[in-house]
PDB file of N, CA and C in Angstrom:
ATOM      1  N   UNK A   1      15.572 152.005  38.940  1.00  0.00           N
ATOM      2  CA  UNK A   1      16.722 151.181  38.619  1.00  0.00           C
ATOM      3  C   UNK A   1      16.497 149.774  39.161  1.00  0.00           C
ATOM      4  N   UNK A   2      16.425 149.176  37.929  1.00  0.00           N
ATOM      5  CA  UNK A   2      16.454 147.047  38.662  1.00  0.00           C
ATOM      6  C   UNK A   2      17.780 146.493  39.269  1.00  0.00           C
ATOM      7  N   UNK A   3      17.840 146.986  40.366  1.00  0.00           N
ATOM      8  CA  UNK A   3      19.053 146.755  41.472  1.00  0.00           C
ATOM      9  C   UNK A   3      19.212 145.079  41.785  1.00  0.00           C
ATOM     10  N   UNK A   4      18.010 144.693  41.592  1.00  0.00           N
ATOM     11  CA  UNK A   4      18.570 143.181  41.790  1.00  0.00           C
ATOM     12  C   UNK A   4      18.922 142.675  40.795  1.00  0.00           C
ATOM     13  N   UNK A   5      18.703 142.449  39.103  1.00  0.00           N
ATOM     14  CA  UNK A   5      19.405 142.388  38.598  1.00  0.00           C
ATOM     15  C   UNK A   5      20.762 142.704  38.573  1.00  0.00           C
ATOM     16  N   UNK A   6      21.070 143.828  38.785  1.00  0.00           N
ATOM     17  CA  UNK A   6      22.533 144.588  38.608  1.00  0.00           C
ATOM     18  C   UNK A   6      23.437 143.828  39.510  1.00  0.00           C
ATOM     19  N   UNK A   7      22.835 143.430  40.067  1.00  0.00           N
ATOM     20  CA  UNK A   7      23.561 142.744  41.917  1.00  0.00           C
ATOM     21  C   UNK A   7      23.702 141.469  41.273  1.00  0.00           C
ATOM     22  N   UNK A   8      22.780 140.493  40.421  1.00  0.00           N
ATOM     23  CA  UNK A   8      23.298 139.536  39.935  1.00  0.00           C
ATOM     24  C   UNK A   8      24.937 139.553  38.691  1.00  0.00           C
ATOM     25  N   UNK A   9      24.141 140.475  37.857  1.00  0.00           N
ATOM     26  CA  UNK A   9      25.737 140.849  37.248  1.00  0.00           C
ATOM     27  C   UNK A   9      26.842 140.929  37.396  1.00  0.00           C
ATOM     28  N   UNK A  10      26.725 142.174  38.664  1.00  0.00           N
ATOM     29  CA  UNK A  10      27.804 142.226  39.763  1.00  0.00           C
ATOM     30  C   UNK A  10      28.524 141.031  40.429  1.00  0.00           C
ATOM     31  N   UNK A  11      27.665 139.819  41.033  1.00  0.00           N
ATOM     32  CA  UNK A  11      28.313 139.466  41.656  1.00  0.00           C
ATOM     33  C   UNK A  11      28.703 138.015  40.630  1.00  0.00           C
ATOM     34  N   UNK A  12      28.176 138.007  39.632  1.00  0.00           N
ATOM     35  CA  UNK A  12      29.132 137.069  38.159  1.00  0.00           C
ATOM     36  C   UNK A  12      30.030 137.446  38.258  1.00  0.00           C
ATOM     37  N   UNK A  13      30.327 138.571  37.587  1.00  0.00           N
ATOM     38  CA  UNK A  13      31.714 139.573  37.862  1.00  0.00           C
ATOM     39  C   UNK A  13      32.550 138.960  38.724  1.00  0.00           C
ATOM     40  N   UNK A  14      32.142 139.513  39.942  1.00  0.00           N
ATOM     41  CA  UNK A  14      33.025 139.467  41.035  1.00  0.00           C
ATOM     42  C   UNK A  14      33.559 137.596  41.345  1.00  0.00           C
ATOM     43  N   UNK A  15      32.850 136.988  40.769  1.00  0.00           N
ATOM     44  CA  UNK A  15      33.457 135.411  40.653  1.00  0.00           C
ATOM     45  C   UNK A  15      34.087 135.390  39.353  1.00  0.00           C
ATOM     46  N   UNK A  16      33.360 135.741  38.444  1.00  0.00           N
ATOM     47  CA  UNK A  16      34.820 135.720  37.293  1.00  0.00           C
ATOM     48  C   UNK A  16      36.062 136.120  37.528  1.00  0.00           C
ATOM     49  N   UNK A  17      36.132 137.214  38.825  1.00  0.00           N
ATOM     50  CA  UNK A  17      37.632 137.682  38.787  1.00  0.00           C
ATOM     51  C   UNK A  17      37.793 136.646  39.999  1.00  0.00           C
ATOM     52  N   UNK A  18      37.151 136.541  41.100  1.00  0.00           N
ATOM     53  CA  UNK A  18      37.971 135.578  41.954  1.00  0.00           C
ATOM     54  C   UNK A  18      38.109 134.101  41.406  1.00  0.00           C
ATOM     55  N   UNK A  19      37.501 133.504  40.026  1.00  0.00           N
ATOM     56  CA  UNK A  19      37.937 132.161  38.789  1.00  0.00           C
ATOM     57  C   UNK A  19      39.181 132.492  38.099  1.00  0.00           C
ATOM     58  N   UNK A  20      39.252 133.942  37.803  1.00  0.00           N
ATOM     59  CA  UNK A  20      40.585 134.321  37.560  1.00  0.00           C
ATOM     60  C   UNK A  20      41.608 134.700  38.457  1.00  0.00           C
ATOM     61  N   UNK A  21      42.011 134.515  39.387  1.00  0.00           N
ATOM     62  CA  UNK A  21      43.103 134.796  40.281  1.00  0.00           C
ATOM     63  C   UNK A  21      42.936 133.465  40.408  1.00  0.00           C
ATOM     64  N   UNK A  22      42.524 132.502  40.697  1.00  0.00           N
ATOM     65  CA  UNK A  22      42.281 131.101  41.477  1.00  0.00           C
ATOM     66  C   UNK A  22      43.135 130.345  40.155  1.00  0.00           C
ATOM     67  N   UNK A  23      42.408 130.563  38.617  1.00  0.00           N
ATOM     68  CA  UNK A  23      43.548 129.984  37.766  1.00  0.00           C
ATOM     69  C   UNK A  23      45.002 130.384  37.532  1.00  0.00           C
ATOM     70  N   UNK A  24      44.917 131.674  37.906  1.00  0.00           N
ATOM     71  CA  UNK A  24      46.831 132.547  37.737  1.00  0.00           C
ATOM     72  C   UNK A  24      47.151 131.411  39.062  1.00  0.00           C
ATOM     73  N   UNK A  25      46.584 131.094  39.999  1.00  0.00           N
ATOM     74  CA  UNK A  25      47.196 130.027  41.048  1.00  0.00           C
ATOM     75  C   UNK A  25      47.405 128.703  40.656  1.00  0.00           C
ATOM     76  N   UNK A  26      46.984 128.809  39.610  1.00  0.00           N
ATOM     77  CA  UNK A  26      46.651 127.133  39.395  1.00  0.00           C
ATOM     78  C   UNK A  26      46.218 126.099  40.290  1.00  0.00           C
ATOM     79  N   UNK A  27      45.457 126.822  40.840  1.00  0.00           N
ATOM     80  CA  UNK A  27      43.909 126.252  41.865  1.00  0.00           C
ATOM     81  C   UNK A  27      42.750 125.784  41.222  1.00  0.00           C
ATOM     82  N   UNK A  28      43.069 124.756  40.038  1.00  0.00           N
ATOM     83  CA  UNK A  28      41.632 124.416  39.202  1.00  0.00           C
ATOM     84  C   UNK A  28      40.216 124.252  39.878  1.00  0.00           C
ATOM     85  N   UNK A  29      40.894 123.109  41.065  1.00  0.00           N
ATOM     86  CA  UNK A  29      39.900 122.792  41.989  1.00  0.00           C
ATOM     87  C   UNK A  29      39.158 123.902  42.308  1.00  0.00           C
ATOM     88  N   UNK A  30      39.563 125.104  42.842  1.00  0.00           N
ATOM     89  CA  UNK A  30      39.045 126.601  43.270  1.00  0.00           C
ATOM     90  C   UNK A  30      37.706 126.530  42.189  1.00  0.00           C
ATOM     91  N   UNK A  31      38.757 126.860  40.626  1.00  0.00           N
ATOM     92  CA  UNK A  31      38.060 127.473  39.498  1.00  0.00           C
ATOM     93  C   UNK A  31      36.511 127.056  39.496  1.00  0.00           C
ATOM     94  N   UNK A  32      36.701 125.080  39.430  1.00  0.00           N
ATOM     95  CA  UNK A  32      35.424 124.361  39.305  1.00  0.00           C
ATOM     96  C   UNK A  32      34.594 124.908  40.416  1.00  0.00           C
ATOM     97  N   UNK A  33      34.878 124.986  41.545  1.00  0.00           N
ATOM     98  CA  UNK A  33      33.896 125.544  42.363  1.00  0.00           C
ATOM     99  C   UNK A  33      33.408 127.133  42.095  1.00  0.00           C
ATOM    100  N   UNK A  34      34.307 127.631  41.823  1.00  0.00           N
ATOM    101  CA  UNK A  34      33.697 128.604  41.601  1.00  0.00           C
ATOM    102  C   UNK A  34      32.678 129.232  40.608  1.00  0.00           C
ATOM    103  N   UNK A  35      33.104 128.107  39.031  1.00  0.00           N
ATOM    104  CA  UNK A  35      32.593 127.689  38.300  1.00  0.00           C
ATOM    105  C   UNK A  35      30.998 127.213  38.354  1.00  0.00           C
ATOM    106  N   UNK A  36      30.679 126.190  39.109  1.00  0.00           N
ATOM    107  CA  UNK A  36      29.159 126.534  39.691  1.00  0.00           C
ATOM    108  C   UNK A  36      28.446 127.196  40.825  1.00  0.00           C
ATOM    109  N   UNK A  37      29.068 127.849  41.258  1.00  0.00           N
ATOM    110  CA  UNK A  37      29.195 128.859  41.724  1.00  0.00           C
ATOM    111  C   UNK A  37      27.828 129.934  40.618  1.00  0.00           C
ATOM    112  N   UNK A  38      28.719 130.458  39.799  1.00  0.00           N
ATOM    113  CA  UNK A  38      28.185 131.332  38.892  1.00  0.00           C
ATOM    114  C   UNK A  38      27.362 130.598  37.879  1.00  0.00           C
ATOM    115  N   UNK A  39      27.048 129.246  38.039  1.00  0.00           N
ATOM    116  CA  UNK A  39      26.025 128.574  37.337  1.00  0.00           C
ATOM    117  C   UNK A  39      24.561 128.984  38.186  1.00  0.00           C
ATOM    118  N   UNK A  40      24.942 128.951  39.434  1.00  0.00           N
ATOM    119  CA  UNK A  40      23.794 129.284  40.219  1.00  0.00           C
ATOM    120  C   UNK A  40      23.416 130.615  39.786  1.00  0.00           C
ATOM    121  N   UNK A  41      24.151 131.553  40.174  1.00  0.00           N
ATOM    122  CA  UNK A  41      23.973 132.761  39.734  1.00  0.00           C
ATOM    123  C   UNK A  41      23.470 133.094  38.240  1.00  0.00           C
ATOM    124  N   UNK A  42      23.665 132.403  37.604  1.00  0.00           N
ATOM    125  CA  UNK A  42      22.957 132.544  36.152  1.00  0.00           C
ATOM    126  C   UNK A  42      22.057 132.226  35.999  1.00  0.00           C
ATOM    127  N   UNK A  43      21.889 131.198  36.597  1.00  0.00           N
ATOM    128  CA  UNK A  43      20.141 130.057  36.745  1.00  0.00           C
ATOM    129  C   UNK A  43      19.229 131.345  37.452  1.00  0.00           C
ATOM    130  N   UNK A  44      19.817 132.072  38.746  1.00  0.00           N
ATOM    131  CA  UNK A  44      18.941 133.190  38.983  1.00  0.00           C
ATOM    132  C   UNK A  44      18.575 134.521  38.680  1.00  0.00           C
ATOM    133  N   UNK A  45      19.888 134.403  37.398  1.00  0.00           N
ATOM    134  CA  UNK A  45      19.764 135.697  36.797  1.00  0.00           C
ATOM    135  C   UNK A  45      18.433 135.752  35.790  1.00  0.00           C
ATOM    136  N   UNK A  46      18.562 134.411  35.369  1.00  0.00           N
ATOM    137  CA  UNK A  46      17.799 134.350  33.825  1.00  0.00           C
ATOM    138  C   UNK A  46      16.164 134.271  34.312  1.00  0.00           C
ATOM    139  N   UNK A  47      16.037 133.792  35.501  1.00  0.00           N
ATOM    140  CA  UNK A  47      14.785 133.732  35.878  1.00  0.00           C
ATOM    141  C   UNK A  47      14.025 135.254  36.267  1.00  0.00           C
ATOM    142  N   UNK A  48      14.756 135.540  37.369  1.00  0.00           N
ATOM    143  CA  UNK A  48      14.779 137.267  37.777  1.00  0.00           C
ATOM    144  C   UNK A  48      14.667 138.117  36.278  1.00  0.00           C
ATOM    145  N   UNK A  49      15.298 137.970  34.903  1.00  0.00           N
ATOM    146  CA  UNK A  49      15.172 138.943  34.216  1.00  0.00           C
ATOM    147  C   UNK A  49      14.185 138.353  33.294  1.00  0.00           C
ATOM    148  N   UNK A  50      13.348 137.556  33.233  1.00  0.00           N
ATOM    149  CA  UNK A  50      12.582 136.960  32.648  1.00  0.00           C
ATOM    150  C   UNK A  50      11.177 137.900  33.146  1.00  0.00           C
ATOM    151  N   UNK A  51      11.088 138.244  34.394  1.00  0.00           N
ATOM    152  CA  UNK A  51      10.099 138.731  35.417  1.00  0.00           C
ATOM    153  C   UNK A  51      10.084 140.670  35.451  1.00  0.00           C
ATOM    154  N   UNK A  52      11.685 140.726  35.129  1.00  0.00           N
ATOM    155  CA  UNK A  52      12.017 142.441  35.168  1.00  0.00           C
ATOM    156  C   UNK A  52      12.984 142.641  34.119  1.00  0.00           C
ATOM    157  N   UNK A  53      12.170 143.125  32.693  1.00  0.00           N
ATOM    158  CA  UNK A  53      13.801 143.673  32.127  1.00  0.00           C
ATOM    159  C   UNK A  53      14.503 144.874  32.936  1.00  0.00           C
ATOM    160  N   UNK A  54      15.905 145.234  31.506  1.00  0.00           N
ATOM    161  CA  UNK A  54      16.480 146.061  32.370  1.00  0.00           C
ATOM    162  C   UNK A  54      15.718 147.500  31.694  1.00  0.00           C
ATOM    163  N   UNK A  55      16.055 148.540  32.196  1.00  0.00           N
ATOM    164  CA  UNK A  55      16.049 149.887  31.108  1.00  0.00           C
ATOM    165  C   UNK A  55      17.432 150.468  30.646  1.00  0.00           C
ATOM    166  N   UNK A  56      17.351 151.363  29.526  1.00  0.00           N
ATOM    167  CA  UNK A  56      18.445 151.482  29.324  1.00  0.00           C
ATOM    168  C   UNK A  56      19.704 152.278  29.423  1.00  0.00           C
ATOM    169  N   UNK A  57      19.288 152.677  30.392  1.00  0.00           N
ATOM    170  CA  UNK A  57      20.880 153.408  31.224  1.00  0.00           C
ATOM    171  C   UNK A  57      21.696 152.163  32.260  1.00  0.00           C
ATOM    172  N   UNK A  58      20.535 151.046  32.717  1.00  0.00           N
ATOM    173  CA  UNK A  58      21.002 149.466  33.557  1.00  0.00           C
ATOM    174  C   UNK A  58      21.352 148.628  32.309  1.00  0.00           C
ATOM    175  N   UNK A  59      21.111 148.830  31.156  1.00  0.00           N
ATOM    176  CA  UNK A  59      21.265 147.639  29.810  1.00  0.00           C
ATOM    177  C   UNK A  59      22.711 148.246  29.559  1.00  0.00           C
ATOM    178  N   UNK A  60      23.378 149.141  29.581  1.00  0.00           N
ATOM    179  CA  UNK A  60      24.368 149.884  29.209  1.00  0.00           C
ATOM    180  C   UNK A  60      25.250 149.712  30.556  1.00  0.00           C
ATOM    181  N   UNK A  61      24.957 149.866  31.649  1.00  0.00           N
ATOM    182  CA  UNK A  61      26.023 149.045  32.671  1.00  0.00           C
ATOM    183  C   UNK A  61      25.879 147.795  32.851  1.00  0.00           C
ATOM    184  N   UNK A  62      24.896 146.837  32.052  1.00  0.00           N
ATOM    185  CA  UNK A  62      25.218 145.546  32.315  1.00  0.00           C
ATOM    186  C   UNK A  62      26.254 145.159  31.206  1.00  0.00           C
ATOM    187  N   UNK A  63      26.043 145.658  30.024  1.00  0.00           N
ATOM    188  CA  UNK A  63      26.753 145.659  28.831  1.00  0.00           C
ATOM    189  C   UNK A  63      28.384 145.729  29.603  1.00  0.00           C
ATOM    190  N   UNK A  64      28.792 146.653  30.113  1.00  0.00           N
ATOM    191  CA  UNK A  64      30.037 147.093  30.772  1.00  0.00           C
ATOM    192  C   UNK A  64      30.353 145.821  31.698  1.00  0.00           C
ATOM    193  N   UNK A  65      29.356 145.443  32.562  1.00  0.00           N
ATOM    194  CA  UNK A  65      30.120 144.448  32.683  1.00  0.00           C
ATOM    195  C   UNK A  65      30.262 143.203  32.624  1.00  0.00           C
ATOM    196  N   UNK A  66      29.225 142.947  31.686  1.00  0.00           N
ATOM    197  CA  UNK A  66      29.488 141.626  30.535  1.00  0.00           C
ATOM    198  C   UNK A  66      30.696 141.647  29.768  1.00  0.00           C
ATOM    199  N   UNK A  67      31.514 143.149  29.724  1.00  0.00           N
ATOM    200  CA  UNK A  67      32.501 142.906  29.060  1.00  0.00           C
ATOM    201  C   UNK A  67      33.752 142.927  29.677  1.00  0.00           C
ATOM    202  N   UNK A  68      33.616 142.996  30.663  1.00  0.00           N
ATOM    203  CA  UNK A  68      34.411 142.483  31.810  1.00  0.00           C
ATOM    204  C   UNK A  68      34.764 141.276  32.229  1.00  0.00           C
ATOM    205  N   UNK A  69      33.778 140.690  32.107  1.00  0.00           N
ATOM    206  CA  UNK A  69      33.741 139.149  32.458  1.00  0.00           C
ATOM    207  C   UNK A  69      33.910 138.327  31.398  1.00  0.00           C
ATOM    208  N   UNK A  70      34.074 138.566  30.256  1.00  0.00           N
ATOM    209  CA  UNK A  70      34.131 138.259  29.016  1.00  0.00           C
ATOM    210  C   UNK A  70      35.939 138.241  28.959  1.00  0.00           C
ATOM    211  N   UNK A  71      36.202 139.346  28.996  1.00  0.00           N
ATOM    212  CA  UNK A  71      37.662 139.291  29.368  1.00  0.00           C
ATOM    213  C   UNK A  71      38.063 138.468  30.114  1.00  0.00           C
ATOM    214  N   UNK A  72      37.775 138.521  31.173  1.00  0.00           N
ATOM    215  CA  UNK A  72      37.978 137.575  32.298  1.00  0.00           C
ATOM    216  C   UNK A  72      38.224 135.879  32.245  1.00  0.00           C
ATOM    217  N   UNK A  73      37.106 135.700  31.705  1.00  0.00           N
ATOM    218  CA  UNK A  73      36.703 134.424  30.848  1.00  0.00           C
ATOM    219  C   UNK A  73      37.518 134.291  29.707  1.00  0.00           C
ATOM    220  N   UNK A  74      38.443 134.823  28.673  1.00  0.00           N
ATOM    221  CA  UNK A  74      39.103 134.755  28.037  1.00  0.00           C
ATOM    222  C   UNK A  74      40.405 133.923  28.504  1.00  0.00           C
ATOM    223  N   UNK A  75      40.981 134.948  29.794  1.00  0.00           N
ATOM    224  CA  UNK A  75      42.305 135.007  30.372  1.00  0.00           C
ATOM    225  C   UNK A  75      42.134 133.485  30.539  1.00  0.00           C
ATOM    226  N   UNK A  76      40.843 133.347  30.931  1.00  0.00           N
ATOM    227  CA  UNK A  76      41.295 131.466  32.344  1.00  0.00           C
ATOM    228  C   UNK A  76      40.963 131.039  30.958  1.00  0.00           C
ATOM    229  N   UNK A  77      40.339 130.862  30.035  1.00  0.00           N
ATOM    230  CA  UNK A  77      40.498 130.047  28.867  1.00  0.00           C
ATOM    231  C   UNK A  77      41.978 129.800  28.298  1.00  0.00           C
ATOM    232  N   UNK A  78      42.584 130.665  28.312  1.00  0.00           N
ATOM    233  CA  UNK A  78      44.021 131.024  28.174  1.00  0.00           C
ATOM    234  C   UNK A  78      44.454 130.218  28.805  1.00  0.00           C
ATOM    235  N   UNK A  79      44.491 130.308  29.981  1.00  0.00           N
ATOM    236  CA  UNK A  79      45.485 129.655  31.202  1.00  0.00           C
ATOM    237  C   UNK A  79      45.282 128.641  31.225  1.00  0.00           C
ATOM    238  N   UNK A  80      44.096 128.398  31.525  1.00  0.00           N
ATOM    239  CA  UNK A  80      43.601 126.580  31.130  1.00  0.00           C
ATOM    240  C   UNK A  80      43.320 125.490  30.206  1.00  0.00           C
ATOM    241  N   UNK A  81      43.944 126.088  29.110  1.00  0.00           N
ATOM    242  CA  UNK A  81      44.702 125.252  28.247  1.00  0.00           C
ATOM    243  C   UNK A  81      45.752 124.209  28.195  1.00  0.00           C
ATOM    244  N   UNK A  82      46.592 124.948  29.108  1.00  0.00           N
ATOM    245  CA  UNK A  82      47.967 123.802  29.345  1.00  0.00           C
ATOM    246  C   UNK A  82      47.224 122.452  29.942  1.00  0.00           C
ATOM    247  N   UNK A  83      46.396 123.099  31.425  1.00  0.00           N
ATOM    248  CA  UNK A  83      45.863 122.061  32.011  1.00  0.00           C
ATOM    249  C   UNK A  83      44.923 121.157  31.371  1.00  0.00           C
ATOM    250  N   UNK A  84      44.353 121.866  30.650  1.00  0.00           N
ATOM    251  CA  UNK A  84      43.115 120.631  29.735  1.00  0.00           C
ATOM    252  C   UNK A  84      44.303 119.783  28.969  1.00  0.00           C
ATOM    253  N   UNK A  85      44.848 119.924  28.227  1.00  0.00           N
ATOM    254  CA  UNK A  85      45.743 119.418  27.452  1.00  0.00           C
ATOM    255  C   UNK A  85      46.345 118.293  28.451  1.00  0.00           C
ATOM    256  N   UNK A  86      47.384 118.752  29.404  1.00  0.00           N
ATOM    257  CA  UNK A  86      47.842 117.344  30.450  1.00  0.00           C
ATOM    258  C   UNK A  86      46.838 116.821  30.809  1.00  0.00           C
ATOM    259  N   UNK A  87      45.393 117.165  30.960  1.00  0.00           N
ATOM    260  CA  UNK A  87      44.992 116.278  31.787  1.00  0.00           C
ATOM    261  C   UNK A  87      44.175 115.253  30.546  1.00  0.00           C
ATOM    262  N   UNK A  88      44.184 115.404  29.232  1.00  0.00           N
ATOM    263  CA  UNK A  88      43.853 114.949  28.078  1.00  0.00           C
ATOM    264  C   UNK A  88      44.911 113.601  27.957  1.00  0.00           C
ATOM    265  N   UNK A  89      46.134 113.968  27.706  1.00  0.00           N
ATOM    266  CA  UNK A  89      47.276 113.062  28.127  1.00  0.00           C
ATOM    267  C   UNK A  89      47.384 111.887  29.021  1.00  0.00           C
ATOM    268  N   UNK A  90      47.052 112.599  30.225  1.00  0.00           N
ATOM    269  CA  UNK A  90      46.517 111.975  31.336  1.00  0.00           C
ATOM    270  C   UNK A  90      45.607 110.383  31.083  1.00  0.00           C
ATOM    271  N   UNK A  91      44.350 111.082  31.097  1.00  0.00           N
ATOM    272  CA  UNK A  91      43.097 110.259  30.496  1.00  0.00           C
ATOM    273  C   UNK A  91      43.407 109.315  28.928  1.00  0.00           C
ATOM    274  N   UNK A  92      44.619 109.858  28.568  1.00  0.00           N
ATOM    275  CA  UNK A  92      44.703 108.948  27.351  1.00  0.00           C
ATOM    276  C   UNK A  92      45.673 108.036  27.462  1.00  0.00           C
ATOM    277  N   UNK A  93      46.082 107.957  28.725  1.00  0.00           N
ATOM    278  CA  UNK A  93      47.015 107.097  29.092  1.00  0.00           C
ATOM    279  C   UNK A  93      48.270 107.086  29.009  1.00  0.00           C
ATOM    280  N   UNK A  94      48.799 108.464  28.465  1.00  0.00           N
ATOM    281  CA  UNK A  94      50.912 108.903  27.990  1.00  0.00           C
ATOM    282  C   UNK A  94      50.930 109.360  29.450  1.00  0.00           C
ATOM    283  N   UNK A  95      51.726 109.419  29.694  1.00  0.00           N
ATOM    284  CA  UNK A  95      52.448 109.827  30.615  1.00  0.00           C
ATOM    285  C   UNK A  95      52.721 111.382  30.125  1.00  0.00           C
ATOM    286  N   UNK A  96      53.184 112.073  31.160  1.00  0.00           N
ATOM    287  CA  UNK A  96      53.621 113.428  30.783  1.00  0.00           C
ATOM    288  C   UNK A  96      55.231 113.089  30.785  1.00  0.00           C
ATOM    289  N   UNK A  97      55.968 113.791  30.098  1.00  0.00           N
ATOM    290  CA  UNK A  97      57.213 113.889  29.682  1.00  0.00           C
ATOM    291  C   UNK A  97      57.645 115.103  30.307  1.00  0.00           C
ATOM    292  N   UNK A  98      58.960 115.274  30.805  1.00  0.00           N
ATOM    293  CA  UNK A  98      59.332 116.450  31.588  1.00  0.00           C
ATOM    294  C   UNK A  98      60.688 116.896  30.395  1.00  0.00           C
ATOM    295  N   UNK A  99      61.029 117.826  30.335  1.00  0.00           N
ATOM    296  CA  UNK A  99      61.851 118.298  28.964  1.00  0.00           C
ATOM    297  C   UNK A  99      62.676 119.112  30.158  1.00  0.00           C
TER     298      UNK A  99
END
């Protein structure tokens, strides 16, 4: 079993969900960090699996939780909409309007 791979997966994961609790806070600042964060982690994933594929009983739990994080990545896309949008506003010079 390629355990260091899996450990990279894993710990994407485990920042996708702590990018997702950080946006339900509306802690963007958090998000971005955490955000490269898992850039690193990808930069060492892709290298590491370049060197070791997986086999396929590890291709079938990475699958699982690629689709985890996929979800994950959905939600804060979700959530961070409002904020891209004001901060679009922002940068375009309106003011935000309070209703």
């Amino acid at each position: 079993m390629n355990s260091v791979l899996l450990n990279y997966y894993e710990a994407i994961e485990r920042a996708s969900q702590d990018m997702l609790q950080a946006a339900r806070d509306g802690n963007w600042d958090h998000v971005v960090k955490l955000e490269g964060a898992c850039a690193v982690l990808i930069a060492q994933l892709k290298h590491s699996a370049n060197e070791q594929p997986l086999g396929a009983e590890e291709a079938q739990l990475k699958s699982r939780i690629m689709q985890r994080i996929l979800v994950n990545d959905a939600e804060i896309r979700q959530l961070a909409e409002p904020w891209l949008n004001d901060l679009d506003e922002i940068l375009a010079g309106r003011p935000k309007t309070l209703h």
